[in-house]
Protein backbone atom coordinates (compact mmCIF):
# COMPACT_ATOMS: atom_id res chain seq x y z
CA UNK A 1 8.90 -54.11 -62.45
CA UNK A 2 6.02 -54.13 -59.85
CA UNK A 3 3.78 -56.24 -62.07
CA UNK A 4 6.87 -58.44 -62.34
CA UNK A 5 7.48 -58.38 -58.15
CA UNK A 6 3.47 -59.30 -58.05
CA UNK A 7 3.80 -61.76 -60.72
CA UNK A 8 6.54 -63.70 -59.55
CA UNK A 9 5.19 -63.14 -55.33
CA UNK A 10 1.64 -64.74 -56.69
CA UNK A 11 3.26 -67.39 -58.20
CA UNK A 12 5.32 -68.55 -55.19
CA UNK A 13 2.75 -68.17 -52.99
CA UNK A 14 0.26 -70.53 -55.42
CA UNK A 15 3.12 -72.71 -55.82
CA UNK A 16 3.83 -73.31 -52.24
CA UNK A 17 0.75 -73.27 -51.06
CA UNK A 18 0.91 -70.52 -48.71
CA UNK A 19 -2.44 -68.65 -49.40
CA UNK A 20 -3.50 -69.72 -46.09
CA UNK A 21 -0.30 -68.89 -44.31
CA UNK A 22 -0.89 -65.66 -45.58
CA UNK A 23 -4.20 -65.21 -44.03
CA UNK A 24 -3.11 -66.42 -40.89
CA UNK A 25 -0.43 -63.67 -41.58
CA UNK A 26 -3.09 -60.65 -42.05
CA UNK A 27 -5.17 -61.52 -39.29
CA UNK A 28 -2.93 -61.96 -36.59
CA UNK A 29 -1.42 -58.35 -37.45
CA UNK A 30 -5.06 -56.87 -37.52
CA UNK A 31 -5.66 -58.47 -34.06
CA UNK A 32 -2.33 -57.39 -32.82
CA UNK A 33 -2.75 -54.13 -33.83
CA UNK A 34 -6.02 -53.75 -32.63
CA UNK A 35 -5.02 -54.40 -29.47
CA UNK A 36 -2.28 -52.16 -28.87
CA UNK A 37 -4.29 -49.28 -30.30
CA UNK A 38 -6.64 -50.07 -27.78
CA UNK A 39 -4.87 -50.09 -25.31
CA UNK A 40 -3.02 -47.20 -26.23
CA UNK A 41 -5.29 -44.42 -26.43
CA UNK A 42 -8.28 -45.52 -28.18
CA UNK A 43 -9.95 -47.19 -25.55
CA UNK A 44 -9.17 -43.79 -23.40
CA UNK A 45 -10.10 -41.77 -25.92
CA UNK A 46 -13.46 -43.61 -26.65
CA UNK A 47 -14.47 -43.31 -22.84
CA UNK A 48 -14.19 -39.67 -22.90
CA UNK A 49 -17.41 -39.65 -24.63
CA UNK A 50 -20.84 -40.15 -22.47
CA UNK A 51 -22.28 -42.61 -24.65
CA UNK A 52 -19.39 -45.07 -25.05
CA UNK A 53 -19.01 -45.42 -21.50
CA UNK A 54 -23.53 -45.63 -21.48
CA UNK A 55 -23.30 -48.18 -23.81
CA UNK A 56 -20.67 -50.05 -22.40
CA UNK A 57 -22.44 -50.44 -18.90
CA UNK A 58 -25.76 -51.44 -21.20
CA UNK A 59 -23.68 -54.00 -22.39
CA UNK A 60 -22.05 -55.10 -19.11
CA UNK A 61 -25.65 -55.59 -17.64
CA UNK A 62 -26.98 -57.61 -20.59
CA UNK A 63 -24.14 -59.91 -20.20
CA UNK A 64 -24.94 -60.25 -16.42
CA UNK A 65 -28.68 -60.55 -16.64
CA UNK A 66 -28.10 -64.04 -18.66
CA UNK A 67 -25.46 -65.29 -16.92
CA UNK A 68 -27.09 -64.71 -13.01
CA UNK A 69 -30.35 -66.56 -14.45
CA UNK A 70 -27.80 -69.59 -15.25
CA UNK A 71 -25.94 -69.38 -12.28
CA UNK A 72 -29.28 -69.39 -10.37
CA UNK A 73 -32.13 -71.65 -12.14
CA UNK A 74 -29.38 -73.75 -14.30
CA UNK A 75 -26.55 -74.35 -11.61
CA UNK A 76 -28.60 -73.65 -8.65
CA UNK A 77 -26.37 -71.46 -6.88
CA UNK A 78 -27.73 -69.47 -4.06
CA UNK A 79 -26.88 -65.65 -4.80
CA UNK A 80 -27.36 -62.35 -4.30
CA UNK A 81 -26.99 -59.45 -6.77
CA UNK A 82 -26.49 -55.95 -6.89
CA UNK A 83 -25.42 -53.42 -9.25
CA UNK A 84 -23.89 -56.33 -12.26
CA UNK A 85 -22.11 -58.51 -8.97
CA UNK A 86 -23.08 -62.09 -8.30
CA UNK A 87 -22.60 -63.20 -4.55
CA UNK A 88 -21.77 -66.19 -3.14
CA UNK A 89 -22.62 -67.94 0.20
CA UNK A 90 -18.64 -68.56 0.06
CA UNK A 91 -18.16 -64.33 0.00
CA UNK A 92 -16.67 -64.95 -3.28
CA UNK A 93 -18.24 -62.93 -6.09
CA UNK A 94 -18.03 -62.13 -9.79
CA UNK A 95 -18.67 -58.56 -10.76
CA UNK A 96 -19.74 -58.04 -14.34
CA UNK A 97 -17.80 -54.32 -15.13
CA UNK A 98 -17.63 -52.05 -18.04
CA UNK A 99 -14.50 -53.85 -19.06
CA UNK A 100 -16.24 -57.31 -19.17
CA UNK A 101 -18.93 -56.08 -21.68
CA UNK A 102 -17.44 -58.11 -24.47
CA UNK A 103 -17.17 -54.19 -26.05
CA UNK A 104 -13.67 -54.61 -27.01
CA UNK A 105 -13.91 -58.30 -28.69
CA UNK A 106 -17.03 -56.30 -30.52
CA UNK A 107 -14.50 -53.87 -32.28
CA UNK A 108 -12.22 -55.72 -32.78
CA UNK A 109 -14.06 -58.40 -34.28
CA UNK A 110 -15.97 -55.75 -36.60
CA UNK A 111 -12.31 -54.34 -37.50
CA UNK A 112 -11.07 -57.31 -38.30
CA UNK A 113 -13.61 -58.12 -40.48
CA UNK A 114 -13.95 -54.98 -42.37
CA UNK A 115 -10.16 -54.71 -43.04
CA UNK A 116 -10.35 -58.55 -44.14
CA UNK A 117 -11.15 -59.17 -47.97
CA UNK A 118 -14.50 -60.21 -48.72
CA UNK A 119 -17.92 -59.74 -50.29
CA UNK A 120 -19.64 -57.18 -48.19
CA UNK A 121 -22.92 -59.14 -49.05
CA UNK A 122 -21.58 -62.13 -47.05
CA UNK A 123 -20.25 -59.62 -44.32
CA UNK A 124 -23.67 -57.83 -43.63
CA UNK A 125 -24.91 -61.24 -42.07
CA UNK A 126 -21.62 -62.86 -40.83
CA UNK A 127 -20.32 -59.67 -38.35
CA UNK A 128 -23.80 -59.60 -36.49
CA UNK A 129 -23.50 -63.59 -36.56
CA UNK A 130 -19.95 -63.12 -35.32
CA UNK A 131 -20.81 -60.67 -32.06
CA UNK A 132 -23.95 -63.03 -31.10
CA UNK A 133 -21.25 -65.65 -30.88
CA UNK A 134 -18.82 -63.34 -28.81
CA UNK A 135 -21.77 -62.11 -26.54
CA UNK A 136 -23.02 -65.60 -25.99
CA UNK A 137 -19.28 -66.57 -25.05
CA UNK A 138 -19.44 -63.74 -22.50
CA UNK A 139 -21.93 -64.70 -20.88
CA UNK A 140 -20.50 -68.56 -20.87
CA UNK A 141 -17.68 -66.49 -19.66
CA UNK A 142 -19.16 -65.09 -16.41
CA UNK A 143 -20.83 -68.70 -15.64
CA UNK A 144 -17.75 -70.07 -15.62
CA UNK A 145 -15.85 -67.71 -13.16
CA UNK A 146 -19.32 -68.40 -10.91
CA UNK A 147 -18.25 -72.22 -10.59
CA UNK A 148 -14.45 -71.49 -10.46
CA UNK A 149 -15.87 -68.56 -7.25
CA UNK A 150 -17.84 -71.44 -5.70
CA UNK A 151 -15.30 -74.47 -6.21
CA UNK A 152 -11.92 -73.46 -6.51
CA UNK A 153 -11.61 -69.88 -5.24
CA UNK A 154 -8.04 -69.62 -5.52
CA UNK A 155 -7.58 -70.50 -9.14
CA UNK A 156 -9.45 -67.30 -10.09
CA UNK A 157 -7.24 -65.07 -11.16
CA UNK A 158 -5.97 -67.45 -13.16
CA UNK A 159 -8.27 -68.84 -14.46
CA UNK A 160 -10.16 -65.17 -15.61
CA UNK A 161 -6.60 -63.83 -17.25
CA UNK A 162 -4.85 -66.94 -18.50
CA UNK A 163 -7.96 -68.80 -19.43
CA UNK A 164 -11.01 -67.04 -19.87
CA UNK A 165 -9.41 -63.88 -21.94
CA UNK A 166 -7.35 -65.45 -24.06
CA UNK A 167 -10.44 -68.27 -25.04
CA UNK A 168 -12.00 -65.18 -26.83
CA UNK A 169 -9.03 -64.61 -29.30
CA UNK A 170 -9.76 -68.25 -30.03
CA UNK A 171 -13.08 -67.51 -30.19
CA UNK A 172 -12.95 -64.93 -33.07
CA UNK A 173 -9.90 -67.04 -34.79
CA UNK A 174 -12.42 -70.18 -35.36
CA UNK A 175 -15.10 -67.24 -36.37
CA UNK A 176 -12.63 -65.98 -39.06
CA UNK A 177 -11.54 -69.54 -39.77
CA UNK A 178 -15.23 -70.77 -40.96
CA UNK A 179 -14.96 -66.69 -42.83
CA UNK A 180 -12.49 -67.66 -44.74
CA UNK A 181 -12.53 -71.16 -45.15
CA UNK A 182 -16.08 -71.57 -45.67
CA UNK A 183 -17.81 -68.27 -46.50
CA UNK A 184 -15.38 -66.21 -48.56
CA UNK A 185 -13.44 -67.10 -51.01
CA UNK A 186 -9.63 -67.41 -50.77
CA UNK A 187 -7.76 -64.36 -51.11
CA UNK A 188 -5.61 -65.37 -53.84
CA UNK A 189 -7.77 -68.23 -55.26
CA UNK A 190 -9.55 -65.69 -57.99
CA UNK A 191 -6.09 -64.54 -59.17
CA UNK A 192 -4.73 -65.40 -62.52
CA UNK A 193 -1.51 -64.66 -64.05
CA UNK A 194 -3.40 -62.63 -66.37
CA UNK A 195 -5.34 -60.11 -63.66
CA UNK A 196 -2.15 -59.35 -61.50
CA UNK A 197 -0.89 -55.84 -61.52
């Protein structure tokens, strides 16, 4: 009866068309889920050890390095810095914190791409590609707070939690979308009648 169910499921999914609905399907409840586990205990949990927290101020400060040699020799803002903070003539400033590490988008990029089918061949090069992409993002990410600091102060906020966060869970989608489109094959485009359970 289960090889029947799977059968008949296959099928209507082929016959619709709906592979890639169902991808969309399995991502979005890895990335959901991701993100309420971490924010639900396993991001606590993780900073109760020494060398997640280390690692996540390593990362912090290798996202700031970049982006205050942009702001500076690229945009040509005066600044100061201290201790991962950029600050303006303006007294605005953009602090680059544990939290702003890109850490989070890391795991939960590397999650979702474990969990996702695929060749682990292709995955051994495509996850590190993946988190240069996020990191470089970051970075892109801190520059652009720096311009919104200098030129339009008050849209901050905004900009950094209705913008800015959100642009990385676009970020990894387009990443998975070239994954799956592009550099794995389909999830049910290998399935015959004949090799379902």
């Amino acid at each position: 009866m289960l090889r029947n169910l799977n059968k008949k499921t296959t099928r209507f999914i082929k016959k619709f068309k709906l592979s890639p609905l169902l991808d969309v399907l399995i991502f979005a409840i890895i990335v959901l889920a991701f993100h309420y586990f971490w924010w639900h205990g396993l991001k606590k949990f993780l900073l109760t050890f020494m060398a997640f927290r280390e690692f996540e101020q390593f990362l912090a400060h290798q996202v700031f390095l970049p982006a205050a040699w942009l702001v500076e020799h690229v945009l040509r803002y005066p600044i100061e810095t201290a201790q991962n903070t950029l600050y303006f003539n303006n007294n605005g400033f953009v602090a680059v914190e544990g939290s702003c590490s890109g850490l989070k988008q890391f795991y939960q990029w590397v999650v979702l791409m474990i969990l996702f089918p695929g060749s682990w061949k292709k995955k051994l090069w495509f996850i590190p590609l993946g988190l240069l992409v996020i990191h470089f993002v970051n970075i892109l990410r801190i520059v652009i707070l720096s311009v919104v600091v200098v030129h339009w102060p008050d849209y901050w906020d905004f900009i950094h939690l209705w913008v800015l966060r959100p642009f990385f869970y676009v970020v990894i989608f387009f990443l998975w979308v070239i994954w799956v489109e592009k550099i794995n094959t389909p999830l049910l485009s290998n399935l015959s009648d004949d090799n379902i359970v």
